[in-house]
C-alpha atoms as a PDB file:
ATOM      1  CA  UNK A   1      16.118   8.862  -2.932  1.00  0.00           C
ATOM      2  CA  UNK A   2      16.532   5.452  -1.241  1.00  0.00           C
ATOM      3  CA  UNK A   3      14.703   2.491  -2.426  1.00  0.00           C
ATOM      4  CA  UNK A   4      13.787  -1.041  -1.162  1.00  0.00           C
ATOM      5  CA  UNK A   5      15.007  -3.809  -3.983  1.00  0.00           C
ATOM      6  CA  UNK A   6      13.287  -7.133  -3.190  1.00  0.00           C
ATOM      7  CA  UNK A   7      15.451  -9.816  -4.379  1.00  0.00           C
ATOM      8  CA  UNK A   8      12.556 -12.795  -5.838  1.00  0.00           C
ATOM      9  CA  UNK A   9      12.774 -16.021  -6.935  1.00  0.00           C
ATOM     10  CA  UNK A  10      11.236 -16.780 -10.737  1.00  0.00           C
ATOM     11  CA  UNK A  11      10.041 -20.026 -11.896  1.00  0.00           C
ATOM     12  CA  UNK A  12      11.069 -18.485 -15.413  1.00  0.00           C
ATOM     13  CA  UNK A  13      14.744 -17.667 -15.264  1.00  0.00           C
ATOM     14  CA  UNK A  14      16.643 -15.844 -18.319  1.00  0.00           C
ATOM     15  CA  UNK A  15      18.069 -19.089 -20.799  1.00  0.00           C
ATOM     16  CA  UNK A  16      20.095 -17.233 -22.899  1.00  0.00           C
ATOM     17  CA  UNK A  17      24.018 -17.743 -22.811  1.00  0.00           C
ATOM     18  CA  UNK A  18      25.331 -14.547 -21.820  1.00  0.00           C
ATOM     19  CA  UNK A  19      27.177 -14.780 -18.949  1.00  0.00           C
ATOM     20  CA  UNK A  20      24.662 -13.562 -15.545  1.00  0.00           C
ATOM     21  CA  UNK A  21      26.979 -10.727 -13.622  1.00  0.00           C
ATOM     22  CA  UNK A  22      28.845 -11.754 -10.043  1.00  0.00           C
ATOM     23  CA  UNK A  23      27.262 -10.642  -7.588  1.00  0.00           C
ATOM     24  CA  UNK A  24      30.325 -10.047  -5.577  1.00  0.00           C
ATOM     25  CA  UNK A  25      31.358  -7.933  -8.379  1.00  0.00           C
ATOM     26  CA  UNK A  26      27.865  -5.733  -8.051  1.00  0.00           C
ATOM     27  CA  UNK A  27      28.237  -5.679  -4.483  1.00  0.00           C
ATOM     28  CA  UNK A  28      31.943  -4.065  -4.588  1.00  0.00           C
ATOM     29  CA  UNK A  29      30.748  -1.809  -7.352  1.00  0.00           C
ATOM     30  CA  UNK A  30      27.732  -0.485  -5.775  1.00  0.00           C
ATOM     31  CA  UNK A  31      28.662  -0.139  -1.859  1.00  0.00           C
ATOM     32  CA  UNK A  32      32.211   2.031  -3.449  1.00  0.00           C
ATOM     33  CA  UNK A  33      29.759   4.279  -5.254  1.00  0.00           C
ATOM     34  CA  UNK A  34      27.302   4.676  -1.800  1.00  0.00           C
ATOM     35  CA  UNK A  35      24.321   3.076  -3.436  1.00  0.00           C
ATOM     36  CA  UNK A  36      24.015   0.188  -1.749  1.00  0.00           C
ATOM     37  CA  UNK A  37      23.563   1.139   1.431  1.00  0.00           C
ATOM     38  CA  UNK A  38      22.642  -2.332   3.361  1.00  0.00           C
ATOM     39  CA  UNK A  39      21.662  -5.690   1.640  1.00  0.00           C
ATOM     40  CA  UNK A  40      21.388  -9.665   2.398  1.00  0.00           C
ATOM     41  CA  UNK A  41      20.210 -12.723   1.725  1.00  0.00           C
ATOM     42  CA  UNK A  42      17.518 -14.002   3.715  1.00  0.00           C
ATOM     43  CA  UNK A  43      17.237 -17.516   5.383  1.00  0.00           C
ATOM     44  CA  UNK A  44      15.215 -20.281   3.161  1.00  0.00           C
ATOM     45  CA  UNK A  45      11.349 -19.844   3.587  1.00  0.00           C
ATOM     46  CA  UNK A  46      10.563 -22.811   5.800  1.00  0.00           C
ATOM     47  CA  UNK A  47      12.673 -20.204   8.385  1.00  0.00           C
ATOM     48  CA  UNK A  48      10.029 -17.518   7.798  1.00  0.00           C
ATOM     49  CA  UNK A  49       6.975 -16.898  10.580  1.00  0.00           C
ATOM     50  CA  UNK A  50       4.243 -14.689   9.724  1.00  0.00           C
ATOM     51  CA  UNK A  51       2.529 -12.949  12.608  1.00  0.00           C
ATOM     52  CA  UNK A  52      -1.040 -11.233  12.271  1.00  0.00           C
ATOM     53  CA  UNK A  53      -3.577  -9.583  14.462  1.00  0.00           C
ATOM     54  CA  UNK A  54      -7.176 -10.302  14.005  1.00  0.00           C
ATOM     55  CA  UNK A  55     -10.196  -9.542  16.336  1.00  0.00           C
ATOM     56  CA  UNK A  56      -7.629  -8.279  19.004  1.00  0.00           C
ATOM     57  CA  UNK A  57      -5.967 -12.094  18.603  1.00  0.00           C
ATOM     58  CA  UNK A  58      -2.237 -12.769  18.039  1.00  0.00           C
ATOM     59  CA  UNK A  59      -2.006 -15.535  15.223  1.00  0.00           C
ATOM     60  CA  UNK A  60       1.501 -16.439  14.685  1.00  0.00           C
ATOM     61  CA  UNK A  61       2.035 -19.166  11.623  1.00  0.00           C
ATOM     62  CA  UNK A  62       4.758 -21.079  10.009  1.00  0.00           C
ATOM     63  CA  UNK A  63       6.228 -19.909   6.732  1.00  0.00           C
ATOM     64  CA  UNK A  64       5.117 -16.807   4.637  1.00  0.00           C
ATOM     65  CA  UNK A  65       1.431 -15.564   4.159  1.00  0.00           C
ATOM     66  CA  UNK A  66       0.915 -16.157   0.197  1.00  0.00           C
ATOM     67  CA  UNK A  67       1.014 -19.974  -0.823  1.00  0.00           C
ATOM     68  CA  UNK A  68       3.403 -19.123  -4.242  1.00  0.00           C
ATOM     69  CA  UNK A  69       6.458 -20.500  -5.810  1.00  0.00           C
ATOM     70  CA  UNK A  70       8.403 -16.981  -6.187  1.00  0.00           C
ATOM     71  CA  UNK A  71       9.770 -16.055  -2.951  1.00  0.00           C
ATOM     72  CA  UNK A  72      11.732 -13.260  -1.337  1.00  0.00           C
ATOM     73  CA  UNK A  73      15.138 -14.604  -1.220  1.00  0.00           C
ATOM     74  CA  UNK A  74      16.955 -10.919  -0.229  1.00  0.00           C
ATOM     75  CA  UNK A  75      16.811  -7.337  -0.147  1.00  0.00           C
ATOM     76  CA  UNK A  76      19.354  -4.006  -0.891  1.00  0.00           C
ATOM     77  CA  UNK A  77      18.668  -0.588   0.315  1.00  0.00           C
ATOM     78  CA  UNK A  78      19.728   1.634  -2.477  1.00  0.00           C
ATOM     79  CA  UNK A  79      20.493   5.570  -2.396  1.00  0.00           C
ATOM     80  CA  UNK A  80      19.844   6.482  -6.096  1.00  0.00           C
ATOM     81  CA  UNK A  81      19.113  10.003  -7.527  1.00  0.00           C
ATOM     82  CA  UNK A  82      15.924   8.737  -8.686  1.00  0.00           C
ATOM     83  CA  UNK A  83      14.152   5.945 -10.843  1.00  0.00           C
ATOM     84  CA  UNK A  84      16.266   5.969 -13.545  1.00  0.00           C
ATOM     85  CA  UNK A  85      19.099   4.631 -11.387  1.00  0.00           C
ATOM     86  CA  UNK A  86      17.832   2.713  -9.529  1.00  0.00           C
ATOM     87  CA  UNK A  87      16.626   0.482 -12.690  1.00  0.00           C
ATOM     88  CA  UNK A  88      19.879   0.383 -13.873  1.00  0.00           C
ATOM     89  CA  UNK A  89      21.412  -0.806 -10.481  1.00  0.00           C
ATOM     90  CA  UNK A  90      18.632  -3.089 -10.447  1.00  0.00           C
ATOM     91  CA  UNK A  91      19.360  -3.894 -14.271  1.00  0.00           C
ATOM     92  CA  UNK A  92      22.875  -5.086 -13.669  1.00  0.00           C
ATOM     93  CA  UNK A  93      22.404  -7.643 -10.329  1.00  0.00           C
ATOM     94  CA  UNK A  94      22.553 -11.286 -11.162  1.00  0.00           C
ATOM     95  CA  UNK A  95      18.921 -11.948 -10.100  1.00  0.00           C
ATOM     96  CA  UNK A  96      18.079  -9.856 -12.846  1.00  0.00           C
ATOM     97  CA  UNK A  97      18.615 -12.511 -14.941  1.00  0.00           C
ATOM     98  CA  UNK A  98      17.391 -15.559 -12.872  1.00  0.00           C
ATOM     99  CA  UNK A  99      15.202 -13.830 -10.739  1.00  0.00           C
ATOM    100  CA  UNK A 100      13.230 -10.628 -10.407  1.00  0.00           C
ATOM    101  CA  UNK A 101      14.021  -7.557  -8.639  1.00  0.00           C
ATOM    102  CA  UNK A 102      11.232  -5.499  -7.389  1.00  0.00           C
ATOM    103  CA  UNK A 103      12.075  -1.270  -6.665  1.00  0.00           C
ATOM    104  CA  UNK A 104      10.043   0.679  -4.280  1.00  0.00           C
ATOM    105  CA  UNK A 105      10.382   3.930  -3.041  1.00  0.00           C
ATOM    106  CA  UNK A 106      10.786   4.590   0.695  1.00  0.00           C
ATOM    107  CA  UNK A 107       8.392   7.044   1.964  1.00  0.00           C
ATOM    108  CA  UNK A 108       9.251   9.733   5.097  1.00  0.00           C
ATOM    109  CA  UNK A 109       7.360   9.247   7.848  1.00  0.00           C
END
Protein backbone atom coordinates (compact mmCIF):
# COMPACT_ATOMS: atom_id res chain seq x y z
CA UNK A 1 0.00 0.00 0.00
CA UNK A 2 1.71 3.34 -0.77
CA UNK A 3 1.29 6.26 1.43
CA UNK A 4 1.86 10.07 1.30
CA UNK A 5 4.20 11.17 4.53
CA UNK A 6 3.96 14.97 4.93
CA UNK A 7 7.07 16.12 6.43
CA UNK A 8 5.70 19.38 9.06
CA UNK A 9 7.25 21.78 10.93
CA UNK A 10 6.29 21.86 14.99
CA UNK A 11 6.57 24.80 17.14
CA UNK A 12 7.00 21.99 19.91
CA UNK A 13 10.02 19.93 18.98
CA UNK A 14 11.11 16.68 21.11
CA UNK A 15 13.82 18.22 24.11
CA UNK A 16 14.99 15.19 25.30
CA UNK A 17 18.77 14.17 24.74
CA UNK A 18 18.63 11.18 22.75
CA UNK A 19 20.31 11.56 19.79
CA UNK A 20 17.40 12.49 16.62
CA UNK A 21 18.28 9.73 13.68
CA UNK A 22 20.28 11.01 10.26
CA UNK A 23 18.29 11.39 7.87
CA UNK A 24 20.77 10.32 5.32
CA UNK A 25 20.95 7.23 7.27
CA UNK A 26 16.86 6.73 6.92
CA UNK A 27 17.05 7.63 3.45
CA UNK A 28 19.77 4.78 2.54
CA UNK A 29 17.86 2.42 4.76
CA UNK A 30 14.51 2.89 3.38
CA UNK A 31 15.08 3.43 -0.58
CA UNK A 32 17.49 -0.30 -0.20
CA UNK A 33 14.40 -1.88 1.30
CA UNK A 34 11.87 -0.24 -1.71
CA UNK A 35 9.86 1.79 0.74
CA UNK A 36 10.70 4.94 -0.05
CA UNK A 37 9.79 5.25 -3.26
CA UNK A 38 10.30 9.22 -4.03
CA UNK A 39 10.84 12.00 -1.35
CA UNK A 40 12.19 15.81 -0.98
CA UNK A 41 12.38 18.72 0.66
CA UNK A 42 10.38 21.47 -0.48
CA UNK A 43 11.50 25.15 -1.09
CA UNK A 44 10.86 27.66 2.07
CA UNK A 45 7.14 28.87 2.15
CA UNK A 46 7.56 32.44 0.95
CA UNK A 47 8.33 30.15 -2.52
CA UNK A 48 4.84 28.63 -2.27
CA UNK A 49 1.71 30.09 -4.60
CA UNK A 50 -1.66 28.94 -3.95
CA UNK A 51 -4.03 28.95 -6.89
CA UNK A 52 -7.98 28.70 -6.47
CA UNK A 53 -11.04 28.89 -8.60
CA UNK A 54 -14.02 30.75 -7.41
CA UNK A 55 -17.16 31.94 -9.36
CA UNK A 56 -15.43 30.68 -12.64
CA UNK A 57 -12.34 33.26 -11.50
CA UNK A 58 -8.65 32.26 -11.37
CA UNK A 59 -7.21 33.73 -7.99
CA UNK A 60 -3.62 33.02 -7.78
CA UNK A 61 -1.91 34.27 -4.23
CA UNK A 62 1.41 34.41 -2.61
CA UNK A 63 2.39 31.83 -0.03
CA UNK A 64 0.18 28.90 1.32
CA UNK A 65 -3.67 29.07 2.01
CA UNK A 66 -3.76 28.57 6.02
CA UNK A 67 -2.07 31.56 7.99
CA UNK A 68 -0.12 28.87 10.65
CA UNK A 69 3.28 28.43 12.03
CA UNK A 70 3.63 24.50 11.15
CA UNK A 71 4.39 24.17 7.61
CA UNK A 72 4.98 21.47 5.03
CA UNK A 73 8.63 21.39 4.75
CA UNK A 74 8.75 17.79 2.54
CA UNK A 75 7.15 14.74 1.54
CA UNK A 76 8.14 10.63 0.97
CA UNK A 77 6.07 8.28 -0.98
CA UNK A 78 6.23 5.08 0.92
CA UNK A 79 5.32 1.38 -0.32
CA UNK A 80 4.48 -0.30 3.06
CA UNK A 81 2.43 -3.54 3.60
CA UNK A 82 0.08 -1.57 5.54
CA UNK A 83 -0.32 0.88 8.61
CA UNK A 84 1.69 -0.77 10.84
CA UNK A 85 4.74 -0.02 8.70
CA UNK A 86 4.31 2.71 7.64
CA UNK A 87 4.23 4.15 11.43
CA UNK A 88 7.28 2.64 12.08
CA UNK A 89 9.04 4.13 8.92
CA UNK A 90 7.44 7.19 9.93
CA UNK A 91 8.57 6.45 13.67
CA UNK A 92 12.24 6.34 12.87
CA UNK A 93 12.73 9.77 10.44
CA UNK A 94 14.39 12.64 12.17
CA UNK A 95 11.31 14.92 11.90
CA UNK A 96 9.78 12.58 14.09
CA UNK A 97 11.43 14.05 16.71
CA UNK A 98 11.48 17.81 15.74
CA UNK A 99 8.71 17.78 13.59
CA UNK A 100 5.59 15.84 12.73
CA UNK A 101 4.99 13.39 10.11
CA UNK A 102 1.57 13.04 8.81
CA UNK A 103 0.58 9.24 6.87
CA UNK A 104 -2.15 9.04 4.40
CA UNK A 105 -3.21 6.45 2.30
CA UNK A 106 -3.25 6.86 -1.49
CA UNK A 107 -6.48 6.01 -2.98
CA UNK A 108 -6.90 4.30 -6.80
CA UNK A 109 -8.53 6.28 -9.00
Amino acid sequence: MKYMMFVCSDTEPDTGTADWPDIEVWVSENDARGRRLEGSKLAAVSAATTVRVRNGELLVSDGPFAETKEVIVGFDLLECADLDEAIEVARAHPMAWGGRLELRPLVDL
